[in-house]
C-alpha atoms as a PDB file:
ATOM      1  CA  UNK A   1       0.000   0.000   0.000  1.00  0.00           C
ATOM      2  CA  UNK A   2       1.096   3.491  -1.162  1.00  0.00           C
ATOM      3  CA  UNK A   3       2.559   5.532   1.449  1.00  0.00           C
ATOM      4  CA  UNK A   4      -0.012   9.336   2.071  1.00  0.00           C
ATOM      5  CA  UNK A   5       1.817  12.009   1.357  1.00  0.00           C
ATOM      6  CA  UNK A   6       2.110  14.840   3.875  1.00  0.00           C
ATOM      7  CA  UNK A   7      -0.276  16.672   2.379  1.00  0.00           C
ATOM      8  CA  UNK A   8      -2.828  14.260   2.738  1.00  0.00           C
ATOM      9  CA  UNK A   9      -2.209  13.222   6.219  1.00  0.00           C
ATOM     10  CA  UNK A  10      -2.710  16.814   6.845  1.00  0.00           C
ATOM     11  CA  UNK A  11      -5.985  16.668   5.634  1.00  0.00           C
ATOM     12  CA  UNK A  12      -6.779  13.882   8.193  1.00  0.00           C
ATOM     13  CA  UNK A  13      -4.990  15.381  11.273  1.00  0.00           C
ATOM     14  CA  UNK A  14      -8.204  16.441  12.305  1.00  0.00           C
ATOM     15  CA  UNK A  15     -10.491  14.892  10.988  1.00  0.00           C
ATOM     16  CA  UNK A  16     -13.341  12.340  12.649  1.00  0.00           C
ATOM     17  CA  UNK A  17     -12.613   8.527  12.629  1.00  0.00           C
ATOM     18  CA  UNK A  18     -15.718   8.067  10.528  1.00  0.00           C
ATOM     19  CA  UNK A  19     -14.234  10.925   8.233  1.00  0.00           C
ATOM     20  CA  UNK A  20     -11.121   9.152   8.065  1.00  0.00           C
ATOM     21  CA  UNK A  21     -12.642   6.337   7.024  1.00  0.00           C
ATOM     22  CA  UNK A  22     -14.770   7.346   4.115  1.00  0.00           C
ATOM     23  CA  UNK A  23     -12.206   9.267   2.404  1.00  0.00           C
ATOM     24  CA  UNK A  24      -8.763   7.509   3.467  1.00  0.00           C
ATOM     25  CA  UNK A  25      -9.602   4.529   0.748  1.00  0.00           C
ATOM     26  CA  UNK A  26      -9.799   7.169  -2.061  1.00  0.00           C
ATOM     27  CA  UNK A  27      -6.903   8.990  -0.559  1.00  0.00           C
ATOM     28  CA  UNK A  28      -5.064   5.672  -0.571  1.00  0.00           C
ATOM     29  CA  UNK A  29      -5.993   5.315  -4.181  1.00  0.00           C
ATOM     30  CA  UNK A  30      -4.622   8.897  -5.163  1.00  0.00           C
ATOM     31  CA  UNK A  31      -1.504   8.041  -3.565  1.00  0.00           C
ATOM     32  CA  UNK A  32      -1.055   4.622  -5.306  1.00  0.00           C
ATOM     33  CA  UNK A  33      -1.390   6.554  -8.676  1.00  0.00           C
ATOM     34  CA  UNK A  34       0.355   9.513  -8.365  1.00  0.00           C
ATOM     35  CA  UNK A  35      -1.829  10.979 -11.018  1.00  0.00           C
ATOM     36  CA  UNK A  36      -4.526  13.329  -9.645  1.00  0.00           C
ATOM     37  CA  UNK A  37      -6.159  15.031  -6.293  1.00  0.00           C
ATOM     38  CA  UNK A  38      -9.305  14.125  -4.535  1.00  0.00           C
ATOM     39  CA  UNK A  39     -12.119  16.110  -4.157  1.00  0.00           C
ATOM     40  CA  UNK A  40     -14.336  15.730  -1.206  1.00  0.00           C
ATOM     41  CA  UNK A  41     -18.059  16.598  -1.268  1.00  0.00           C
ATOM     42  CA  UNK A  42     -20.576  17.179   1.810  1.00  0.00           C
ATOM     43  CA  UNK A  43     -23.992  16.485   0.615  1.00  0.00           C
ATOM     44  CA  UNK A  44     -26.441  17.400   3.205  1.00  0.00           C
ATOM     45  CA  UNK A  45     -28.774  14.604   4.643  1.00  0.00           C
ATOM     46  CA  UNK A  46     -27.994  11.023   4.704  1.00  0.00           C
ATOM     47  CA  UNK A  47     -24.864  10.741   2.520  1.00  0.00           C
ATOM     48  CA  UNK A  48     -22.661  12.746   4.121  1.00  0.00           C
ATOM     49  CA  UNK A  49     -19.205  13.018   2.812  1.00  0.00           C
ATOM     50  CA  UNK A  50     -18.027  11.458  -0.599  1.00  0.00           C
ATOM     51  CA  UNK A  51     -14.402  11.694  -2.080  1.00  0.00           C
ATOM     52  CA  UNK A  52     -12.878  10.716  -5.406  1.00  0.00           C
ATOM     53  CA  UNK A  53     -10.262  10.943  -7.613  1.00  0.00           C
ATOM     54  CA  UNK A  54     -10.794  14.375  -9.293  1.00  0.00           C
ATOM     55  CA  UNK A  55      -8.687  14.371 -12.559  1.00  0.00           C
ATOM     56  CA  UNK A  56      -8.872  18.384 -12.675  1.00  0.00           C
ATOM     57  CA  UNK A  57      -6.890  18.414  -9.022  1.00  0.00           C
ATOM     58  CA  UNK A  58      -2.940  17.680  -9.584  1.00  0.00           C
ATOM     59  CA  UNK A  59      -1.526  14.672  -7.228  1.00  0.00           C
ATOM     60  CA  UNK A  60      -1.526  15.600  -3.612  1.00  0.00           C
ATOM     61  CA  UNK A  61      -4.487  17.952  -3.657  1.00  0.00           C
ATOM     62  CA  UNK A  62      -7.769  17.725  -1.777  1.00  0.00           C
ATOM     63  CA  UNK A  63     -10.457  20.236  -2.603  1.00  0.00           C
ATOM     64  CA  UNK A  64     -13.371  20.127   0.068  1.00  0.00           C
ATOM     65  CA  UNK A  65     -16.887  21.015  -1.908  1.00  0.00           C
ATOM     66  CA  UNK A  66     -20.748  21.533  -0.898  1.00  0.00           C
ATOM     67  CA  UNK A  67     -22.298  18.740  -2.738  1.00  0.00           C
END
């Protein structure tokens, strides 16, 4: 498994455990590529947070968004 860079641990410093554990798999991804950012949306209601690989972000960014 790809190693987060610092930026991305960052990110998580202070983040929630359930947080961390919706977004840290697509972070993980990101990291494995080395090819783009994430983007992380809040949706109001159920869903809650959602991240991705967001091919318009360069490697090592995470944009937070209002779904």
């Amino acid at each position: 498994m790809s190693e987060l860079p610092a930026s991305y641990k960052d990110f998580l410093s202070d983040k929630s455990e359930m947080f961390i554990s919706t977004v840290k798999p697509v972070l993980q991804q990101s990291a494995a590529d080395k090819l783009h950012g994430v983007r992380v949306t809040y949706n109001p209601g159920s869903t809650g947070h959602q991240a991705h690989i967001d091919d318009t972000l360069p490697f090592g960014v995470v944009f937070e968004d209002i779904d």
